[in-house]
PDB file of N, CA and C in Angstrom:
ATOM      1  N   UNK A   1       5.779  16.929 -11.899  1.00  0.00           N
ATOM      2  CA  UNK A   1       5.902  15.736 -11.093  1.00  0.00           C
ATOM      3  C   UNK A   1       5.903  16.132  -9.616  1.00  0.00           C
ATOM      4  N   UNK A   2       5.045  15.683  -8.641  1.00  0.00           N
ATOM      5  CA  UNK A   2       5.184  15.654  -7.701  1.00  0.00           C
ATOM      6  C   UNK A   2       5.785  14.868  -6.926  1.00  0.00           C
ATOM      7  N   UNK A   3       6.746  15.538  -5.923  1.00  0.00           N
ATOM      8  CA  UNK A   3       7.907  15.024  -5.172  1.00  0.00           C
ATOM      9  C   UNK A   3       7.359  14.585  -3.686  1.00  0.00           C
ATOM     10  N   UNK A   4       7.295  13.521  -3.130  1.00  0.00           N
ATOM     11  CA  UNK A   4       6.750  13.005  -1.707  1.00  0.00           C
ATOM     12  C   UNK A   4       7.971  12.675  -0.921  1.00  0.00           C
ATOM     13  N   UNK A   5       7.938  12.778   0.406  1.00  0.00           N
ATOM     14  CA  UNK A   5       8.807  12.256   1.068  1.00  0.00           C
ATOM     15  C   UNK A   5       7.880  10.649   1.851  1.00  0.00           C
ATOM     16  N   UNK A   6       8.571   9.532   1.302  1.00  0.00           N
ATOM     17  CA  UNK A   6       7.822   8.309   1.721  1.00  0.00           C
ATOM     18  C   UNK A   6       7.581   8.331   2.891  1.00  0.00           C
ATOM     19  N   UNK A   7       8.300   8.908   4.071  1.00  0.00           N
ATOM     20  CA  UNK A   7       8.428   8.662   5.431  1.00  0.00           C
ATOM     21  C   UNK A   7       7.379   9.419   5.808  1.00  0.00           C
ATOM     22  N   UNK A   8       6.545  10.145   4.799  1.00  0.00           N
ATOM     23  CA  UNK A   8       5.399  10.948   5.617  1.00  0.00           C
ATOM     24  C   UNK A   8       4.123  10.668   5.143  1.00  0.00           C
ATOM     25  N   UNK A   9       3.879   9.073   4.542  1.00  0.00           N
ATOM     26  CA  UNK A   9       2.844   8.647   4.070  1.00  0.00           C
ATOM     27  C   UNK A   9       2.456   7.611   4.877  1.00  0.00           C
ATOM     28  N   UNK A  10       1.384   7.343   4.972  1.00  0.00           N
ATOM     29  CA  UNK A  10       1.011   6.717   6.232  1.00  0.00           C
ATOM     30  C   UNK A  10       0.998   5.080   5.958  1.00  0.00           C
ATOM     31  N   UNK A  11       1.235   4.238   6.484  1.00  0.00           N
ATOM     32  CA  UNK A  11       1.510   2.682   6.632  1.00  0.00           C
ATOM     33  C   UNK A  11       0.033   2.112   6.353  1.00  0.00           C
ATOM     34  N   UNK A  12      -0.347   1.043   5.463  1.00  0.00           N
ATOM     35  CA  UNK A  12      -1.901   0.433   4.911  1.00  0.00           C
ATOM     36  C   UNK A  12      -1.606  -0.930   6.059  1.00  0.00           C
ATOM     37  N   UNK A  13      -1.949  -1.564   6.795  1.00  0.00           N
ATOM     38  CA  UNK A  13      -2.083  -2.516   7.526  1.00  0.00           C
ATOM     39  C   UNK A  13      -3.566  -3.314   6.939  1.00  0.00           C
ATOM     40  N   UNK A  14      -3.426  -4.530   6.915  1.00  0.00           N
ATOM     41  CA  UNK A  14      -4.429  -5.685   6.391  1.00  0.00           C
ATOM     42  C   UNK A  14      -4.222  -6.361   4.804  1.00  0.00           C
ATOM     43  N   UNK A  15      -4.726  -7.172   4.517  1.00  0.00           N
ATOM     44  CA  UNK A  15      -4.706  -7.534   3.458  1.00  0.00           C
ATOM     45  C   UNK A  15      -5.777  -8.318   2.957  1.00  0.00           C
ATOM     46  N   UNK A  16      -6.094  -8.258   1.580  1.00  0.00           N
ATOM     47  CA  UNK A  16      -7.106  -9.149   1.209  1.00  0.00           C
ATOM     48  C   UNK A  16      -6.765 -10.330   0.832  1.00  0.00           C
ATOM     49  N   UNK A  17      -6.220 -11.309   1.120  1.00  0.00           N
ATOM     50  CA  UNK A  17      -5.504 -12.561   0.870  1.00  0.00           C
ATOM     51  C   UNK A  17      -6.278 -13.813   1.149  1.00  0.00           C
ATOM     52  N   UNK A  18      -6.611 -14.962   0.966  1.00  0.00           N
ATOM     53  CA  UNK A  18      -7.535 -15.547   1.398  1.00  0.00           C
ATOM     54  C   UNK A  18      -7.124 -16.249   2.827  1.00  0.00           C
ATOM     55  N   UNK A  19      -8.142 -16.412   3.691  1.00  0.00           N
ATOM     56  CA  UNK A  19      -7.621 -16.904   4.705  1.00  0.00           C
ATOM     57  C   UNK A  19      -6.451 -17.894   5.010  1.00  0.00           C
ATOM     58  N   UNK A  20      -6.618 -18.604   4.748  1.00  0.00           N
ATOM     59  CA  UNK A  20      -5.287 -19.823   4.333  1.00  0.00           C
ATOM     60  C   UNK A  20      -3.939 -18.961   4.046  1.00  0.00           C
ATOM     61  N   UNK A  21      -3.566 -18.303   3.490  1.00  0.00           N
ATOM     62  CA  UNK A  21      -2.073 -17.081   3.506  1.00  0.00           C
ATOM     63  C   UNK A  21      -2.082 -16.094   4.592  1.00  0.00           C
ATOM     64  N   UNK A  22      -3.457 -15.469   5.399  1.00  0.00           N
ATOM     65  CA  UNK A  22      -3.175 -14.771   5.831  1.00  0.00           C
ATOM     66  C   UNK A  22      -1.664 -14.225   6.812  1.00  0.00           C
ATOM     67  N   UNK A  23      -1.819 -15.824   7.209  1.00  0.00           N
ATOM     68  CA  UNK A  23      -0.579 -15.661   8.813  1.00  0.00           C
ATOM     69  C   UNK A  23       0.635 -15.771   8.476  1.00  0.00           C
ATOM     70  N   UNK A  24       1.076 -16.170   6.413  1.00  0.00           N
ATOM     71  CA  UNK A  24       2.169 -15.801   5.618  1.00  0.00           C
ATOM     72  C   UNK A  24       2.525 -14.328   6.032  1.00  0.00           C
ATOM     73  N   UNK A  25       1.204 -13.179   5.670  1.00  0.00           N
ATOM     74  CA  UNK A  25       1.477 -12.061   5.549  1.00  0.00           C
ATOM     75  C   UNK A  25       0.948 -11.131   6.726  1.00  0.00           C
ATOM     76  N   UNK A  26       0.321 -12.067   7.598  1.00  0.00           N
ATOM     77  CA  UNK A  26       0.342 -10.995   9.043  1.00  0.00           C
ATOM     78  C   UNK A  26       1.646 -10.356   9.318  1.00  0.00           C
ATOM     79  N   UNK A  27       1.063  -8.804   9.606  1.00  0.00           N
ATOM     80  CA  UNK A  27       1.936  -7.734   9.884  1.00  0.00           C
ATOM     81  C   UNK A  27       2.604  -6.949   9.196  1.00  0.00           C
ATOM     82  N   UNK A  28       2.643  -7.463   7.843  1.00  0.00           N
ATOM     83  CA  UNK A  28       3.087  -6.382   6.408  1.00  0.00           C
ATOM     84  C   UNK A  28       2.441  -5.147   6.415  1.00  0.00           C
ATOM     85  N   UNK A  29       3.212  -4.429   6.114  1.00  0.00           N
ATOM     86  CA  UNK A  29       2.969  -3.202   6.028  1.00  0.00           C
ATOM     87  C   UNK A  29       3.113  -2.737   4.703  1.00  0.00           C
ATOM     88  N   UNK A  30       2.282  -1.697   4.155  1.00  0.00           N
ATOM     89  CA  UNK A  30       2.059  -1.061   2.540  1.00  0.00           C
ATOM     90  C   UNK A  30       2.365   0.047   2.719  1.00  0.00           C
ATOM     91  N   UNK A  31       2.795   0.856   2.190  1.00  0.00           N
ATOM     92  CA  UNK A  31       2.494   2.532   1.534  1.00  0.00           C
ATOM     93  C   UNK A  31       1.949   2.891  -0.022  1.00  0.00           C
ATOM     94  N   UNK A  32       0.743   3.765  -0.001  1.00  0.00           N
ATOM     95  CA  UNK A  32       0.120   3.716  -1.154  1.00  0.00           C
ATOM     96  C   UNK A  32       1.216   5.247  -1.815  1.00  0.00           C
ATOM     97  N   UNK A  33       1.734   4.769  -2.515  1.00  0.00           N
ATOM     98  CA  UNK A  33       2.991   6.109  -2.918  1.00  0.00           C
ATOM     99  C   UNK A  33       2.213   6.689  -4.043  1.00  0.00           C
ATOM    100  N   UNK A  34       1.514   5.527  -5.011  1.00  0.00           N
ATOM    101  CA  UNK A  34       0.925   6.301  -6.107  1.00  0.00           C
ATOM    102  C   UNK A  34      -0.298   7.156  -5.543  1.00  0.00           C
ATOM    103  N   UNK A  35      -1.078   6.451  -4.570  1.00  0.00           N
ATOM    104  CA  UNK A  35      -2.235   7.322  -4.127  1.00  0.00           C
ATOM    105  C   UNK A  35      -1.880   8.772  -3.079  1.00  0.00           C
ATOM    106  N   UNK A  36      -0.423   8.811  -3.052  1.00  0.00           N
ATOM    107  CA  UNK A  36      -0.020  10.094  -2.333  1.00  0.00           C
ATOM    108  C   UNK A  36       0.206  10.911  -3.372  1.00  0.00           C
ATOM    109  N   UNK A  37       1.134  10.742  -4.657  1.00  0.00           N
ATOM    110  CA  UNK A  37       1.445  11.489  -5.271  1.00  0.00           C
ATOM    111  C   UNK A  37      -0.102  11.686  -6.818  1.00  0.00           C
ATOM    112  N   UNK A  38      -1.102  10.963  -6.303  1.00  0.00           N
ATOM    113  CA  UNK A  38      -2.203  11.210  -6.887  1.00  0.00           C
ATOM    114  C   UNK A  38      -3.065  10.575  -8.465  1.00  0.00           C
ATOM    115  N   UNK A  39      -1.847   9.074  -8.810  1.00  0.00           N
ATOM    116  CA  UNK A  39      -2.432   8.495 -10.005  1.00  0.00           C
ATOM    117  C   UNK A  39      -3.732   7.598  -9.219  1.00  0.00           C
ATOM    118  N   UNK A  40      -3.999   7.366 -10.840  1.00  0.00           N
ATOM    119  CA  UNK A  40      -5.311   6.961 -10.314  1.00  0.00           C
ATOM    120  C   UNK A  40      -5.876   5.139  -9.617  1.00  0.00           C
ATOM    121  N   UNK A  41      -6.390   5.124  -9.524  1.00  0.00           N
ATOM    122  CA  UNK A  41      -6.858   3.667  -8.298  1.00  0.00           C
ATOM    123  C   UNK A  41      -6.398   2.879  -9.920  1.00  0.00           C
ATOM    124  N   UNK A  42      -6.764   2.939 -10.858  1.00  0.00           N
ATOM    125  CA  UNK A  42      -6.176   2.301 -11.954  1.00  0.00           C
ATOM    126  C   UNK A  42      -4.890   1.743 -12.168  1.00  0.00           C
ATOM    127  N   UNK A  43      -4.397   2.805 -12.351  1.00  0.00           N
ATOM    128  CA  UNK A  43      -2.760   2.542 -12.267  1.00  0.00           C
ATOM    129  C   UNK A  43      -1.959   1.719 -11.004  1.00  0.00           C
ATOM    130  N   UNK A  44      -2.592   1.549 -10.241  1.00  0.00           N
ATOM    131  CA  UNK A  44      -2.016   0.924  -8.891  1.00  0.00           C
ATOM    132  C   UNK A  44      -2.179  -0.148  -8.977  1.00  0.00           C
ATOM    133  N   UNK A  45      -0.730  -0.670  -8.553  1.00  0.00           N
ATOM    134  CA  UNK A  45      -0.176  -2.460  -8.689  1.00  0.00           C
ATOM    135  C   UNK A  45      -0.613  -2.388  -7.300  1.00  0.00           C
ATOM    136  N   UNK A  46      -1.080  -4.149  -6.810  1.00  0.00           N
ATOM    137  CA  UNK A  46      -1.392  -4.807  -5.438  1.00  0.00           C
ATOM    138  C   UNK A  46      -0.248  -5.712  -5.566  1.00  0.00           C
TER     139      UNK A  46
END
């Protein structure tokens, strides 16, 4: 198992949301934790 420290993964800014929600979720910020510690685009919840 690989061990990450979250604070050194970099912040995802944008979203694919349809226009109409966007300005709900302007400025959220993501971290892809599974794509740091390396599962696959599969396994990853949005």
């Amino acid at each position: 198992m690989t061990i990450i420290d979250p604070s050194q993964v970099p912040n995802r800014k944008g979203s694919n949301y349809p226009d109409r929600f966007k300005s709900v979720v302007a400025g959220r910020e993501k971290k892809r934790l599974g794509e740091a510690v390396g599962f696959p685009i599969l396994l990853r919840t949005y």
